[in-house]
PDB file of N, CA and C in Angstrom:
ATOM      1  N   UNK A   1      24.148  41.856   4.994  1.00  0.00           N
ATOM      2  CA  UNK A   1      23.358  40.777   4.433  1.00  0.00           C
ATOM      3  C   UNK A   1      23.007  39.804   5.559  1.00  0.00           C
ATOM      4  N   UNK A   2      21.877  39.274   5.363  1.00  0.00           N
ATOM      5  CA  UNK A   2      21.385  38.348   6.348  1.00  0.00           C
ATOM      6  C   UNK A   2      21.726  36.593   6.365  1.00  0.00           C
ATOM      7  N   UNK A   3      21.753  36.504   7.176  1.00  0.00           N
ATOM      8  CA  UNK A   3      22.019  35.022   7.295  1.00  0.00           C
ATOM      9  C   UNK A   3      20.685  34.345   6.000  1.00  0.00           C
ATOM     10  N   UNK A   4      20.068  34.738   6.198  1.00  0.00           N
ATOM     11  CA  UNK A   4      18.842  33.944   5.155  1.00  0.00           C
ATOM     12  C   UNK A   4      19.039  34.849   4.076  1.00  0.00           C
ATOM     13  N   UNK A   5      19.402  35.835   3.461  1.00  0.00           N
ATOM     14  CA  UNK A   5      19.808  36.498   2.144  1.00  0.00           C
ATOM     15  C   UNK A   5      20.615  35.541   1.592  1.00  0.00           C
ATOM     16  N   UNK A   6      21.752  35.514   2.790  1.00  0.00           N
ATOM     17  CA  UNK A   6      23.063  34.578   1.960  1.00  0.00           C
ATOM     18  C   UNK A   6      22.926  32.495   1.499  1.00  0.00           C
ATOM     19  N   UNK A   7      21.856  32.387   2.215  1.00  0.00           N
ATOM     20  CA  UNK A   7      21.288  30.930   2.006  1.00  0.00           C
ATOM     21  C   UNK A   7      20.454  30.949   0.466  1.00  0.00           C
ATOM     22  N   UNK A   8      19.694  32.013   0.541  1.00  0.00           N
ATOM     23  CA  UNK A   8      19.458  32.186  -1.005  1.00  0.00           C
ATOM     24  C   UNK A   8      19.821  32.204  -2.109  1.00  0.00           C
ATOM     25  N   UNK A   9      21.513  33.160  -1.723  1.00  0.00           N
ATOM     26  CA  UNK A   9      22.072  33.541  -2.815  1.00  0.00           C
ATOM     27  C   UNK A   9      22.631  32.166  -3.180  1.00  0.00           C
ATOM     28  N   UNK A  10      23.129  31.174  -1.987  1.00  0.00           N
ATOM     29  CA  UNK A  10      23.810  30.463  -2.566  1.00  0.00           C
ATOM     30  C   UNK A  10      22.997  28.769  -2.919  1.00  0.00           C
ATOM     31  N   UNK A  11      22.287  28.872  -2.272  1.00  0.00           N
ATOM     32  CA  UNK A  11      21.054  28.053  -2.878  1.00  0.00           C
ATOM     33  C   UNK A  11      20.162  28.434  -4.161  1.00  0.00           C
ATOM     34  N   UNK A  12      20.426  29.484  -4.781  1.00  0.00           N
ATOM     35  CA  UNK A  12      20.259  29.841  -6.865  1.00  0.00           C
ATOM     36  C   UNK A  12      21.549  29.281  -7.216  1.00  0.00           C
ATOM     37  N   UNK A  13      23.086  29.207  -6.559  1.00  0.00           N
ATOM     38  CA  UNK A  13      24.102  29.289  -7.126  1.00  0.00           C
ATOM     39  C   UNK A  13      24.497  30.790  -7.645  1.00  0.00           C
ATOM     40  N   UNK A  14      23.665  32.219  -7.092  1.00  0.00           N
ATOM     41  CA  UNK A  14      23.986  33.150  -6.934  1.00  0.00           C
ATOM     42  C   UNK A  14      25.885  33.455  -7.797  1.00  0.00           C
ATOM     43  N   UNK A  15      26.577  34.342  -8.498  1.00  0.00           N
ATOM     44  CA  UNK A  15      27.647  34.497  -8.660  1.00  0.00           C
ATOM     45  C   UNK A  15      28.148  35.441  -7.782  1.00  0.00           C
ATOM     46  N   UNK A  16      28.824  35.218  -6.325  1.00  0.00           N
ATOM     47  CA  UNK A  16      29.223  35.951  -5.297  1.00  0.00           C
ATOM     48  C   UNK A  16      30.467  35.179  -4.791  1.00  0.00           C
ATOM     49  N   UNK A  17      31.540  36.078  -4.354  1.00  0.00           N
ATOM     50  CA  UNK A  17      32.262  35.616  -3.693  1.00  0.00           C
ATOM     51  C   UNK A  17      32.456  35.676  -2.283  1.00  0.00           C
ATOM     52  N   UNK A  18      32.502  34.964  -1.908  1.00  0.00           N
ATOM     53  CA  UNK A  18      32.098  34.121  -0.117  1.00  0.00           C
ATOM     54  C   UNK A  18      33.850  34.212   0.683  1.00  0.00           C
ATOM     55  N   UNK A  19      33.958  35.559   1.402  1.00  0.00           N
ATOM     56  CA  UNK A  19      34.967  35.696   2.078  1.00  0.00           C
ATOM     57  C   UNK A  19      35.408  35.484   3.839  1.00  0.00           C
ATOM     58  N   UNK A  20      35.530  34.205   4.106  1.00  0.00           N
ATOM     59  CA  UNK A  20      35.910  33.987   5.679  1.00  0.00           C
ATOM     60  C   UNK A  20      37.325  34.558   6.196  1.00  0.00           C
ATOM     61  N   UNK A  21      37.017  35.735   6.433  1.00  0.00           N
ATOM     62  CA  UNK A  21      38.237  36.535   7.470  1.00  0.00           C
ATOM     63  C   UNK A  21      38.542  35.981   8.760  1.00  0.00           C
ATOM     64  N   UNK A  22      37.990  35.396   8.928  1.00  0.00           N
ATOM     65  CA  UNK A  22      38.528  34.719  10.322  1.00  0.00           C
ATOM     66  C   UNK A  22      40.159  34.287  10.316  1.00  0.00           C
ATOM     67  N   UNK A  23      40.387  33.942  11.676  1.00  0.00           N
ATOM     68  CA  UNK A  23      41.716  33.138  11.728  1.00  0.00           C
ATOM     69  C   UNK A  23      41.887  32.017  11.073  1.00  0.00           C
ATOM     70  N   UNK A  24      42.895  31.641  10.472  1.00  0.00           N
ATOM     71  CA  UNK A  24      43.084  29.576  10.051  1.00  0.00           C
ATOM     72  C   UNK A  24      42.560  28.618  11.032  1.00  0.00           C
ATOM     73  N   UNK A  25      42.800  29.152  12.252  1.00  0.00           N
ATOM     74  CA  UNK A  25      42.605  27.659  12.598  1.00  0.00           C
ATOM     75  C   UNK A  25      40.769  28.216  13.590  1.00  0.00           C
ATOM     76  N   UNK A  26      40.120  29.147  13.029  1.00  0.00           N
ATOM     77  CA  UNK A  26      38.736  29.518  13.347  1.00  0.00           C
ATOM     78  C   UNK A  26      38.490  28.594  11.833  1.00  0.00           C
ATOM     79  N   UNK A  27      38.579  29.297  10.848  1.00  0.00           N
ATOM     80  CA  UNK A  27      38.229  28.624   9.687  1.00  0.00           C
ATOM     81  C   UNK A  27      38.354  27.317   9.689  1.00  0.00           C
ATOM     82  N   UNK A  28      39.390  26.645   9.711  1.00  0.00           N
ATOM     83  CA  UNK A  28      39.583  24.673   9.958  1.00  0.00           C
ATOM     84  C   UNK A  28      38.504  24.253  10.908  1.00  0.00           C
ATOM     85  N   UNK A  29      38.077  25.036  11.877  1.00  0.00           N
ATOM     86  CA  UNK A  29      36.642  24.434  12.391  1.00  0.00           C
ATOM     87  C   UNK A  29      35.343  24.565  12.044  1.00  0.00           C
ATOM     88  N   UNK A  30      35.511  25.317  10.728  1.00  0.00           N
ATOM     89  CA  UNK A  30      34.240  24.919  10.041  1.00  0.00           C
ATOM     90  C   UNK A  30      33.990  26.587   9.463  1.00  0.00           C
ATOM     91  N   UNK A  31      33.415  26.391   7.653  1.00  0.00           N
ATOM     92  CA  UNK A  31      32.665  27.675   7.299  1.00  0.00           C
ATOM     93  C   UNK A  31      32.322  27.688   6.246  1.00  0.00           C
ATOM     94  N   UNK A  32      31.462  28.557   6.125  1.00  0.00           N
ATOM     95  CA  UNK A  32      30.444  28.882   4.792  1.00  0.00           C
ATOM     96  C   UNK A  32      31.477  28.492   3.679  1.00  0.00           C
ATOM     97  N   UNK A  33      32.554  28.997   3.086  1.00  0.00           N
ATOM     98  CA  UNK A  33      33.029  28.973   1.936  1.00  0.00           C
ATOM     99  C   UNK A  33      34.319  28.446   1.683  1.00  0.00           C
ATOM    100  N   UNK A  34      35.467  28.142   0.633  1.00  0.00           N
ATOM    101  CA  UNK A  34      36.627  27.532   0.648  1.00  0.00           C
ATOM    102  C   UNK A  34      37.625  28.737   0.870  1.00  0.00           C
ATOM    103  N   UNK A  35      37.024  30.174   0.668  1.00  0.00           N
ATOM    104  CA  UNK A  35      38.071  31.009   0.868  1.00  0.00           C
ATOM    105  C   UNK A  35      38.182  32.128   2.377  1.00  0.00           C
ATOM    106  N   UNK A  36      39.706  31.921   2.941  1.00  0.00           N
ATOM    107  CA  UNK A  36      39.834  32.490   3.626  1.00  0.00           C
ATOM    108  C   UNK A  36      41.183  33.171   3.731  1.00  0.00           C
ATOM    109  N   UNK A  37      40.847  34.168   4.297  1.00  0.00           N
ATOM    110  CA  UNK A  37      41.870  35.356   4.203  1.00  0.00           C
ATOM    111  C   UNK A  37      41.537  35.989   5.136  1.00  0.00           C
ATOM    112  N   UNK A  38      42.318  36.410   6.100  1.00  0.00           N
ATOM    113  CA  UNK A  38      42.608  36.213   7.701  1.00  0.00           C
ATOM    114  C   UNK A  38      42.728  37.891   7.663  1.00  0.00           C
ATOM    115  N   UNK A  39      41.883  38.419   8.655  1.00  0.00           N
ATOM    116  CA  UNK A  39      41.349  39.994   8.720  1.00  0.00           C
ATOM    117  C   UNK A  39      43.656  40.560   8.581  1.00  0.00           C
ATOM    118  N   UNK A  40      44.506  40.078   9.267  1.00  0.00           N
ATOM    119  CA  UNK A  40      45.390  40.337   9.358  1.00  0.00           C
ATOM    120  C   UNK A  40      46.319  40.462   7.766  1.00  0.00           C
ATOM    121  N   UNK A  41      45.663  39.266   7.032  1.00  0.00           N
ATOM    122  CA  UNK A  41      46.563  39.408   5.818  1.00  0.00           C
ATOM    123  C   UNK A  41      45.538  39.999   4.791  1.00  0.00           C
ATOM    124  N   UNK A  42      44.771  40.652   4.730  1.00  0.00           N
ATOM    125  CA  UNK A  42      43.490  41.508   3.569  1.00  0.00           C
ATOM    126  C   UNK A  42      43.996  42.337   3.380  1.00  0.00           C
ATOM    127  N   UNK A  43      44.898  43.016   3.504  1.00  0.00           N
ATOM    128  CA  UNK A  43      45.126  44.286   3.204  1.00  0.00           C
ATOM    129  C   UNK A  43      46.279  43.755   1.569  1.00  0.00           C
ATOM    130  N   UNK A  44      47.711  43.015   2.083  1.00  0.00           N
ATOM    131  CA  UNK A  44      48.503  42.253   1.303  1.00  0.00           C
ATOM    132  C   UNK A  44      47.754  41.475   0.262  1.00  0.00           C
ATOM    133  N   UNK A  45      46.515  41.257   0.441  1.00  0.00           N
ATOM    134  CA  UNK A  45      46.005  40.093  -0.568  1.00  0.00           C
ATOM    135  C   UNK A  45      44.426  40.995  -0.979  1.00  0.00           C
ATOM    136  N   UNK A  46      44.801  42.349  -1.132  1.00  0.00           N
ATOM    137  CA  UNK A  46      43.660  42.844  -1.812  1.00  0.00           C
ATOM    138  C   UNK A  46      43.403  42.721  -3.209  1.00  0.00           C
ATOM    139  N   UNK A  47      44.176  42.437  -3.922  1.00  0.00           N
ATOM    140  CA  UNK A  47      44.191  42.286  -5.345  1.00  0.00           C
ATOM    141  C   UNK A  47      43.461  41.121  -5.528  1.00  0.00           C
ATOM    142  N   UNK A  48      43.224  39.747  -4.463  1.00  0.00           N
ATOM    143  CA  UNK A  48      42.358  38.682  -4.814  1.00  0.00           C
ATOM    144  C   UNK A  48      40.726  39.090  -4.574  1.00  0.00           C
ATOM    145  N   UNK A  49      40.557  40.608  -4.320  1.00  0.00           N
ATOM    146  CA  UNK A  49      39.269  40.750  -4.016  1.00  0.00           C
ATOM    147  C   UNK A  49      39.013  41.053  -5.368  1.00  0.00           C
ATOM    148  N   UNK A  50      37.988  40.551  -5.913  1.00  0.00           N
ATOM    149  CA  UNK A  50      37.212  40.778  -7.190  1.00  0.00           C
ATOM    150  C   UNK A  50      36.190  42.352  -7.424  1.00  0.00           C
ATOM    151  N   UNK A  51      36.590  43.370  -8.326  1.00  0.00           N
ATOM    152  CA  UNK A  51      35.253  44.420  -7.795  1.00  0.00           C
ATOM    153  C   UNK A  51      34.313  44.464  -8.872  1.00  0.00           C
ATOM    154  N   UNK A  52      33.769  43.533  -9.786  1.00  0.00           N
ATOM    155  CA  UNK A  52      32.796  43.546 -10.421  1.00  0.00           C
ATOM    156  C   UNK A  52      32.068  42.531 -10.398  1.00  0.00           C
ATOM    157  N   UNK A  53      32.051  41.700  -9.213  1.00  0.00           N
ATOM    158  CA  UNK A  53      31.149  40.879  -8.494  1.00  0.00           C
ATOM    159  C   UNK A  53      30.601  40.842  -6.997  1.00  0.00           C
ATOM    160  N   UNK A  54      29.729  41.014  -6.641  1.00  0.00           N
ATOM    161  CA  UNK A  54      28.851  41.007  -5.151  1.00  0.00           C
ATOM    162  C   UNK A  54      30.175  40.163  -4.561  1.00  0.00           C
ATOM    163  N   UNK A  55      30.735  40.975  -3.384  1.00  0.00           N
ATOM    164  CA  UNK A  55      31.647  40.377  -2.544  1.00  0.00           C
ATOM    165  C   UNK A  55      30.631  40.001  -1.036  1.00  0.00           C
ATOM    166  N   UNK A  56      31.120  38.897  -0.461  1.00  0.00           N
ATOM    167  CA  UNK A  56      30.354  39.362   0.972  1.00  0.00           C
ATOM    168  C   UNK A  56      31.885  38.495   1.935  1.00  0.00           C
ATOM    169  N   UNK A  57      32.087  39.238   2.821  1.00  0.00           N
ATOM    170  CA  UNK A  57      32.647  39.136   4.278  1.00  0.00           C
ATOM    171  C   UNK A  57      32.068  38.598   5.240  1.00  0.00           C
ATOM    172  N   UNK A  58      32.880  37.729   6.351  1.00  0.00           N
ATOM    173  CA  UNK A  58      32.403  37.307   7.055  1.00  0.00           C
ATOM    174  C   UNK A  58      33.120  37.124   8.533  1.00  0.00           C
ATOM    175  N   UNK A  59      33.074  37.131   9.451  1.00  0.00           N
ATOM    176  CA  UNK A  59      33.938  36.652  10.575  1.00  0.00           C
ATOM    177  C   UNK A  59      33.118  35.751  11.564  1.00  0.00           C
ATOM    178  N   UNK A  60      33.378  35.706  13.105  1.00  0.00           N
ATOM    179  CA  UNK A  60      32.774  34.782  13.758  1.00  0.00           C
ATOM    180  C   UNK A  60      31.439  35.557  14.089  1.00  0.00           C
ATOM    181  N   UNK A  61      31.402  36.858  14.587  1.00  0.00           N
ATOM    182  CA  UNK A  61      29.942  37.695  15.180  1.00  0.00           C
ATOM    183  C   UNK A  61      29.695  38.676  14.052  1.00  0.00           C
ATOM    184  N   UNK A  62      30.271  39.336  13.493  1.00  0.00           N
ATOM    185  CA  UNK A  62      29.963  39.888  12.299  1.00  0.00           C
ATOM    186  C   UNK A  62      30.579  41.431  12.072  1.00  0.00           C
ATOM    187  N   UNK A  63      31.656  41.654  13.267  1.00  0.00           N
ATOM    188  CA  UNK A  63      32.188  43.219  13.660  1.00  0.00           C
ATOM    189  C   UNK A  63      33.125  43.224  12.957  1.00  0.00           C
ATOM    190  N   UNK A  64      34.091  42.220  12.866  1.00  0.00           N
ATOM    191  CA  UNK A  64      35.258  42.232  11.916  1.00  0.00           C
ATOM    192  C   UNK A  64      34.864  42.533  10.846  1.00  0.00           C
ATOM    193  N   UNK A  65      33.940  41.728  10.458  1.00  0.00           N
ATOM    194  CA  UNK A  65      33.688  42.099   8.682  1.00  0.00           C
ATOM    195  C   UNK A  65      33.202  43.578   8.637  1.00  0.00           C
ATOM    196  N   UNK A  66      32.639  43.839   9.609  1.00  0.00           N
ATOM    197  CA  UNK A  66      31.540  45.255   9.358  1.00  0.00           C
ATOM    198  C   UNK A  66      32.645  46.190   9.406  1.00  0.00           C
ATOM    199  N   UNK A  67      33.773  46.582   9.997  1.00  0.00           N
ATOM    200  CA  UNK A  67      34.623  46.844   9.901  1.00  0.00           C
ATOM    201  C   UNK A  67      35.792  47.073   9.199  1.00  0.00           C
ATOM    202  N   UNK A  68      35.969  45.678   8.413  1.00  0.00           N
ATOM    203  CA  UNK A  68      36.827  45.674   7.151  1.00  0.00           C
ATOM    204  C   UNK A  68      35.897  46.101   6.321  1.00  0.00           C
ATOM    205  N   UNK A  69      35.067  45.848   5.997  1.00  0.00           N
ATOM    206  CA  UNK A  69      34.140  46.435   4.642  1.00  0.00           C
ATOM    207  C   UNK A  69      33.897  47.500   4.559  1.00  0.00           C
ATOM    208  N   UNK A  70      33.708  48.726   5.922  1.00  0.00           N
ATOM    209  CA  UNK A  70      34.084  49.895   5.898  1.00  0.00           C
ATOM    210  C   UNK A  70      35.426  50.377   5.388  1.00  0.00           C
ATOM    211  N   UNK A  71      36.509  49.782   6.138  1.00  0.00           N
ATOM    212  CA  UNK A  71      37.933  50.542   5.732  1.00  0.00           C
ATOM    213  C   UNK A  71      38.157  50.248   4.039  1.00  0.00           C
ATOM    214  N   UNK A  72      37.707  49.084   3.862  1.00  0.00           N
ATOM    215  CA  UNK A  72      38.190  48.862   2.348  1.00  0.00           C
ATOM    216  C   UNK A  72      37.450  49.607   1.409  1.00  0.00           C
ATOM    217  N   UNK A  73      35.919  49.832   2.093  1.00  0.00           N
ATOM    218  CA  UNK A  73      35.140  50.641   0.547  1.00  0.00           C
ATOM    219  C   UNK A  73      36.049  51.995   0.564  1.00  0.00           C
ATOM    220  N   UNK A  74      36.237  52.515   1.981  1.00  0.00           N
ATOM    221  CA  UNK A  74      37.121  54.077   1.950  1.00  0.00           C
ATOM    222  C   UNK A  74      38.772  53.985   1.538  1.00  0.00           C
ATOM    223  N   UNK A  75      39.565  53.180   1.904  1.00  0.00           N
ATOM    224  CA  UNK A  75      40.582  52.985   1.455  1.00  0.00           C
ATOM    225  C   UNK A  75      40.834  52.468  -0.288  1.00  0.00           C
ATOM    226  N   UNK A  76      40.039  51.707  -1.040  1.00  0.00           N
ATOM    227  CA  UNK A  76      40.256  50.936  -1.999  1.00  0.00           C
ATOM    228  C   UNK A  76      38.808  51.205  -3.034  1.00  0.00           C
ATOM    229  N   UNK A  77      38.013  52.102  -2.664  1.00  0.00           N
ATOM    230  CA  UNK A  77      37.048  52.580  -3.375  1.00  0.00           C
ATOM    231  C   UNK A  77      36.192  51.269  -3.829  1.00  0.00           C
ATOM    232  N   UNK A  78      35.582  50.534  -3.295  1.00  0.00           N
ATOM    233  CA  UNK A  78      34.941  49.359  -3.407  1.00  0.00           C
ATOM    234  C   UNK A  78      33.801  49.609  -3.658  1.00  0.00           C
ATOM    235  N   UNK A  79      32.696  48.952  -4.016  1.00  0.00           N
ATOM    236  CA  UNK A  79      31.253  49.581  -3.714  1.00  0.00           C
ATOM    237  C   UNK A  79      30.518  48.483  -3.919  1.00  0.00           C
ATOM    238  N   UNK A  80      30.972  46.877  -4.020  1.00  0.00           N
ATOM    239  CA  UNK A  80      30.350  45.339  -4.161  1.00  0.00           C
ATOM    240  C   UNK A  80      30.883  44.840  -3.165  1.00  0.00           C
ATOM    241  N   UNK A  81      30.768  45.128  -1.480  1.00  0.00           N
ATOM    242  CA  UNK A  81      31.053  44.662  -0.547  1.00  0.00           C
ATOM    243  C   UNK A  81      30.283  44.552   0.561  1.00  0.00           C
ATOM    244  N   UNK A  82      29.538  43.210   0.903  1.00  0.00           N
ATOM    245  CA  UNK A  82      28.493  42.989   2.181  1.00  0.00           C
ATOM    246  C   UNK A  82      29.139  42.771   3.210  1.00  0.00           C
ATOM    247  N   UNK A  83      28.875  42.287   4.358  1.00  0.00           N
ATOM    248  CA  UNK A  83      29.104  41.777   5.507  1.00  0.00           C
ATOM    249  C   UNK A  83      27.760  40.899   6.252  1.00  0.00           C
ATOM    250  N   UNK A  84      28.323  40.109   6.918  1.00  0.00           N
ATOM    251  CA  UNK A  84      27.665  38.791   7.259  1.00  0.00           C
ATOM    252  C   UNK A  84      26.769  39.403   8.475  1.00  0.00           C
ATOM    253  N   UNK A  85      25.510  39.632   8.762  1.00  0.00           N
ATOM    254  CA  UNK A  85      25.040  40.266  10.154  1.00  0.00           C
ATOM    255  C   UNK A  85      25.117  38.843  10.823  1.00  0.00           C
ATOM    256  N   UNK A  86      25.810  39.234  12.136  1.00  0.00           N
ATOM    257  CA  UNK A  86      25.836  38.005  13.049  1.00  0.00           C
ATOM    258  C   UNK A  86      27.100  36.870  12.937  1.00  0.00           C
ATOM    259  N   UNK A  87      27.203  37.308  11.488  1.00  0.00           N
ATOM    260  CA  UNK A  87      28.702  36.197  11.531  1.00  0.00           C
ATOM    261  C   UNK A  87      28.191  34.896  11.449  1.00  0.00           C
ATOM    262  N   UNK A  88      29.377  33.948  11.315  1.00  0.00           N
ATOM    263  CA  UNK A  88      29.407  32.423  11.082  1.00  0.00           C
ATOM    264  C   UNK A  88      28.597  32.165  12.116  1.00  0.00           C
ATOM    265  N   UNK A  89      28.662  32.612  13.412  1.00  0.00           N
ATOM    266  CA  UNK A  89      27.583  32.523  15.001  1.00  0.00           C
ATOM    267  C   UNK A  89      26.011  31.591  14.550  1.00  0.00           C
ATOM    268  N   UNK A  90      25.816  33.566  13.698  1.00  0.00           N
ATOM    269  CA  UNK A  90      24.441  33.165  13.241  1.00  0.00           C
ATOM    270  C   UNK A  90      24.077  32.592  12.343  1.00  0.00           C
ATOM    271  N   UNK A  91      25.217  32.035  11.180  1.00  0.00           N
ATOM    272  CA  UNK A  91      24.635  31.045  10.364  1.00  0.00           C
ATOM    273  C   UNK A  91      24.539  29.712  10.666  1.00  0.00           C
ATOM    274  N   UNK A  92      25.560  29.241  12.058  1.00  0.00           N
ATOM    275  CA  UNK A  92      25.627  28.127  12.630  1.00  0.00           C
ATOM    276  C   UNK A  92      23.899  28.021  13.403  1.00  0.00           C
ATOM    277  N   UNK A  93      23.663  29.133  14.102  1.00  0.00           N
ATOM    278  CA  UNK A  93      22.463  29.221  15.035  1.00  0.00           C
ATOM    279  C   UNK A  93      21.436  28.715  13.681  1.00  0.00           C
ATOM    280  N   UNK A  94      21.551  29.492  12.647  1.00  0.00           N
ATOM    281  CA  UNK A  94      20.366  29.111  11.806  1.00  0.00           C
ATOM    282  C   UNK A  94      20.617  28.383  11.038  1.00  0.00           C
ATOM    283  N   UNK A  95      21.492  27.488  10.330  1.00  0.00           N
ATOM    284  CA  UNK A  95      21.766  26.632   9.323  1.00  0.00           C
ATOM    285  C   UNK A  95      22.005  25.041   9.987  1.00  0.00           C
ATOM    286  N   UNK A  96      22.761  24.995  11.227  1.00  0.00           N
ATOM    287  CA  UNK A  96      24.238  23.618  11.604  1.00  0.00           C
ATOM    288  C   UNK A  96      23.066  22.882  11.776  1.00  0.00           C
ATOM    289  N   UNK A  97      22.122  23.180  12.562  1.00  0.00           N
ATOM    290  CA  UNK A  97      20.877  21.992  13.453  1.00  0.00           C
ATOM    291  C   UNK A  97      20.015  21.913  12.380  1.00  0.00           C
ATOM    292  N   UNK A  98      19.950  22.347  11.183  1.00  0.00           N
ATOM    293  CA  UNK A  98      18.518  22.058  10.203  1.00  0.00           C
ATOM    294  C   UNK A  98      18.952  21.358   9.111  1.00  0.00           C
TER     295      UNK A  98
END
């Protein structure tokens, strides 16, 4: 999903859940959503992933997520899971200054 997909979704108020995998203290410096869950603890805290709502992932460039969202659709049979192209990077590049 694109940095401007996800400005949409959440500018309708879209029903999606907004996942920052990053580290705690990456997240405490700022991000898209209130929830985070740290690429290290997702596996332990898969049961808070929702699967009958548009999930989207996110990290700082966008490899982590692209990554977890692979292992989890094959491991955990998922099939409502995006990833952020570019990461928090590029929503900062296109969102922080406007």
């Amino acid at each position: 999903m694109t940095v401007q997909n996800l400005k949409h979704l959440i500018n309708r108020n879209e029903d999606i859940t907004i996942i920052d995998i990053r580290e705690t203290y990456e997240f405490e410096d700022g991000a898209i959503c209130d929830l985070n869950i740290p690429l290290d603890q997702f596996l332990n805290r898969i049961n808070e992933i929702p699967k009958e709502k548009p999930v989207l992932l996110y990290c700082k460039s966008g490899k982590r997520s692209q990554s977890l969202k692979y292992m989890i659709e094959k491991l955990h049979s998922f099939n409502n899971l995006h990833h952020l192209e570019g990461g928090f990077q590029k929503w900062q590049e296109e969102f922080a200054t406007k």
